[in-house]
N, C-alpha and C. Protein backbone atom coordinates (compact mmCIF):
# COMPACT_ATOMS: atom_id res chain seq x y z
N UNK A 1 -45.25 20.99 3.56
CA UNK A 1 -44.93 19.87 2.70
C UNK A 1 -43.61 20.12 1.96
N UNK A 2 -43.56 21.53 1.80
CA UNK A 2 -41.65 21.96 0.61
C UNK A 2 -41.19 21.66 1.52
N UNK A 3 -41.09 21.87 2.99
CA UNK A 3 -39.81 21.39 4.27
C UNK A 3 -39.78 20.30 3.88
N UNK A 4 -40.54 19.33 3.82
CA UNK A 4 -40.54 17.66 4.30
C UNK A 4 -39.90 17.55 3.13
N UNK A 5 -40.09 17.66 1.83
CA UNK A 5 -39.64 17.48 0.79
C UNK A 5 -37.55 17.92 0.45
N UNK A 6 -37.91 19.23 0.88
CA UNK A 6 -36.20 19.55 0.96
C UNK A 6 -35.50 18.75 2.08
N UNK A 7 -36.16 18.52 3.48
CA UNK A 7 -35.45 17.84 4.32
C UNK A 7 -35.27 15.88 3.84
N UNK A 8 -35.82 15.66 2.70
CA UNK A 8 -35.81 14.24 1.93
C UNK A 8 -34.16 14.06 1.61
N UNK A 9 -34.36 15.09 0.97
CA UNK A 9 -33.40 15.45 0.07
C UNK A 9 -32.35 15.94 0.15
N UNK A 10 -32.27 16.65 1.23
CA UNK A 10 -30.82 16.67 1.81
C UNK A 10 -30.36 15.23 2.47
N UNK A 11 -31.34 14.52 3.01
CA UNK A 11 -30.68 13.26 3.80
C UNK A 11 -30.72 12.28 2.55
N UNK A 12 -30.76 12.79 1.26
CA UNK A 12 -30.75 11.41 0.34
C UNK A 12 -28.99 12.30 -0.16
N UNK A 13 -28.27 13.18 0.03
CA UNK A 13 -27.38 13.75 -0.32
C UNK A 13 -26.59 13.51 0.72
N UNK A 14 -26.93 13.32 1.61
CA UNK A 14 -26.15 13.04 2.64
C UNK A 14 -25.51 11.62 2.74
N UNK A 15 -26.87 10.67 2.21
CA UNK A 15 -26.38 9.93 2.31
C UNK A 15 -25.75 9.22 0.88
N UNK A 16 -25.66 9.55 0.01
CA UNK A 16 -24.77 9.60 -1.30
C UNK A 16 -23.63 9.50 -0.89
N UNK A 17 -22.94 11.09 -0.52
CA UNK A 17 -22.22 11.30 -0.04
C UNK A 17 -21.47 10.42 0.89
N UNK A 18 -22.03 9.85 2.07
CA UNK A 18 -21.09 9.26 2.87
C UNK A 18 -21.25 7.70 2.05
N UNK A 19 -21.73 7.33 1.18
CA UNK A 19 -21.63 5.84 1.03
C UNK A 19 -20.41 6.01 -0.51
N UNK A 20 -20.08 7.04 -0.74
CA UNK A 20 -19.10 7.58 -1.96
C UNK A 20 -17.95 7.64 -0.97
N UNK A 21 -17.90 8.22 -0.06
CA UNK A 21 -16.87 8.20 1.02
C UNK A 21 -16.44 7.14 1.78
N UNK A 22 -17.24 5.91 1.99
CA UNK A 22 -16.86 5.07 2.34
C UNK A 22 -16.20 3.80 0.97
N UNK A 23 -16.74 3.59 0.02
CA UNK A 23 -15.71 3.64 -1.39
C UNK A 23 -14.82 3.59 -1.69
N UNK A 24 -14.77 5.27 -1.46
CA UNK A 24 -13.39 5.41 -1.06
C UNK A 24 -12.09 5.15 -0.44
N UNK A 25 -12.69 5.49 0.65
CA UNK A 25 -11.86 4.54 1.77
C UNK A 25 -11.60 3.86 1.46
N UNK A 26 -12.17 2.57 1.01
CA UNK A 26 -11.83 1.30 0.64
C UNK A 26 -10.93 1.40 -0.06
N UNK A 27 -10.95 1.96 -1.15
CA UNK A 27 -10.07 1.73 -1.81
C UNK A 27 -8.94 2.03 -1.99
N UNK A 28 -8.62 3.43 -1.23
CA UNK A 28 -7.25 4.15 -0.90
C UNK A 28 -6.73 3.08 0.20
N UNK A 29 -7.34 2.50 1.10
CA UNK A 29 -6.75 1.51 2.43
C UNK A 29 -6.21 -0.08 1.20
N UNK A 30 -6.55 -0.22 0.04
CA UNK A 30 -6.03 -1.06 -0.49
C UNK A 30 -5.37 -1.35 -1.19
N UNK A 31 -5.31 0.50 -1.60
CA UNK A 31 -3.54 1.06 -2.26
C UNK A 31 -2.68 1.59 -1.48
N UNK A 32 -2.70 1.59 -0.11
CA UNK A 32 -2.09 1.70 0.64
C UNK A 32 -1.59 0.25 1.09
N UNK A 33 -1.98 -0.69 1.24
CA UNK A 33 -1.46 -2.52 1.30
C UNK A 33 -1.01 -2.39 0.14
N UNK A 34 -1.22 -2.27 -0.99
CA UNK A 34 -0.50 -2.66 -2.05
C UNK A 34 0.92 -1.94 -2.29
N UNK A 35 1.33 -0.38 -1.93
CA UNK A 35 2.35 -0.11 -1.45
C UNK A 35 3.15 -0.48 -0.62
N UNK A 36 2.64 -1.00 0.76
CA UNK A 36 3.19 -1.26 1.29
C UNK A 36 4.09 -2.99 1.30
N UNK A 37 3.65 -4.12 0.18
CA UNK A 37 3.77 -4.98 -0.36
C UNK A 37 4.83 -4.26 -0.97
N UNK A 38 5.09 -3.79 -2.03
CA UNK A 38 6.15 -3.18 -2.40
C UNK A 38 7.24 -2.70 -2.31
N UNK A 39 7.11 -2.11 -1.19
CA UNK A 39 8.28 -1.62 -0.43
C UNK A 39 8.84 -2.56 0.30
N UNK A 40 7.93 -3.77 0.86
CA UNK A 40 8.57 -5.04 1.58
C UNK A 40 9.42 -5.81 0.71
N UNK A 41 9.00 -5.70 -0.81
CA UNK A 41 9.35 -6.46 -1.79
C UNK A 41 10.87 -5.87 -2.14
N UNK A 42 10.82 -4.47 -2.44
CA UNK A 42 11.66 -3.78 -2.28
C UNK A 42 13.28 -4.09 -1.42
N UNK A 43 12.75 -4.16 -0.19
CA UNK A 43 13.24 -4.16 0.60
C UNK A 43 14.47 -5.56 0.76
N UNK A 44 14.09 -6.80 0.87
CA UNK A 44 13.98 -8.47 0.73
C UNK A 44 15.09 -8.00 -1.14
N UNK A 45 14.60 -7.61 -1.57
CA UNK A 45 15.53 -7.22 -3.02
C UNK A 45 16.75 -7.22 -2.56
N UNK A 46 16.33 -6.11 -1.95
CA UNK A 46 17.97 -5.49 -1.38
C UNK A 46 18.80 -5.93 -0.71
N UNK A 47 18.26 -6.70 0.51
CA UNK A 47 18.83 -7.36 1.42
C UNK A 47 19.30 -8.80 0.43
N UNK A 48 18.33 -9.15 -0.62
CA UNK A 48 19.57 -10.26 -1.36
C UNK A 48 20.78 -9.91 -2.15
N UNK A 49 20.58 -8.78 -2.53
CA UNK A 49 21.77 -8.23 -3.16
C UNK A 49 23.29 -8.07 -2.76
N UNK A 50 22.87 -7.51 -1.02
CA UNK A 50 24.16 -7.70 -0.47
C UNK A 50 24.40 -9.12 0.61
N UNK A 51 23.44 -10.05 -0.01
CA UNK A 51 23.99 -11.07 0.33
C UNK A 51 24.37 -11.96 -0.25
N UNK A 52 24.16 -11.55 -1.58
CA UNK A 52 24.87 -12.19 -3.10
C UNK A 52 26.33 -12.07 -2.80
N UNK A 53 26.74 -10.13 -2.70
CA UNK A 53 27.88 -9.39 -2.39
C UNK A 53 28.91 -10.25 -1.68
N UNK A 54 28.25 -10.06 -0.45
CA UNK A 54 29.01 -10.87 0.49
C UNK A 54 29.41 -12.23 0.80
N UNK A 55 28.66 -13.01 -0.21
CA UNK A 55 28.93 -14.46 -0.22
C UNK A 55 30.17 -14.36 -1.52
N UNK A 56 29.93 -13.26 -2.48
CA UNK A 56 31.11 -13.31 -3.38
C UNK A 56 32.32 -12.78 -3.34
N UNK A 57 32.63 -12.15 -1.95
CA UNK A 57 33.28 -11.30 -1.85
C UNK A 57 34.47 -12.88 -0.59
N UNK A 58 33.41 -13.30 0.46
CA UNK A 58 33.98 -14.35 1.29
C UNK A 58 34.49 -15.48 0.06
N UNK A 59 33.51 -16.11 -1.11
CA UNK A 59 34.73 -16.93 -1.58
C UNK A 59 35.64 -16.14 -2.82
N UNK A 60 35.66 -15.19 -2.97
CA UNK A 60 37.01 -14.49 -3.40
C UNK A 60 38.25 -14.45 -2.63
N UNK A 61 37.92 -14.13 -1.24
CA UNK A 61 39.12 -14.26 -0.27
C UNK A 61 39.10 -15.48 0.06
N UNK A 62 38.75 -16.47 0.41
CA UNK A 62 38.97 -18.46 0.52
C UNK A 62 39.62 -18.55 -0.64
N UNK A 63 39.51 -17.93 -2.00
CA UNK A 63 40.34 -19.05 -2.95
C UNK A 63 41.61 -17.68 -3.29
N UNK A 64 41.68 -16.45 -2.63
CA UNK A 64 43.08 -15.31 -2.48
C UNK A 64 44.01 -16.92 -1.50
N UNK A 65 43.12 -17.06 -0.55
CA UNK A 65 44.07 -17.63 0.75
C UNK A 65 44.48 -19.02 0.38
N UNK A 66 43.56 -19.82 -0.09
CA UNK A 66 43.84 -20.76 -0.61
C UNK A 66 44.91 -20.91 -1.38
């Protein structure tokens, strides 16, 4: 009957364990999207910046030539 009892009890630890681990997961896989949102955001930043640049830079030289 102590077997049946310890063998309870390891599979109630076991399964703690993996349902804490799956949790987890979750939630690191949804700070991992949320980084990666960021860095896209990031990114789209940047790429307007030098296209601010370059639109100010083309009518600087139209009104040099002008």
């Amino acid at each position: 009957m102590a077997k049946m009892g310890a063998a309870i009890l390891v599979c109630i630890v076991v399964l703690a364990l993996d349902v804490t681990a799956g949790i987890l997961g979750i939630e690191a896989q949804a700070a991992q999207n949320k980084v990666m949102f960021q860095d896209i955001g990031i990114f789209f930043t940047q790429i307007t910046g030098i296209l601010k640049m370059y639109d100010f830079a083309s009518s600087c030289t139209v009104g040099i030539l002008a």
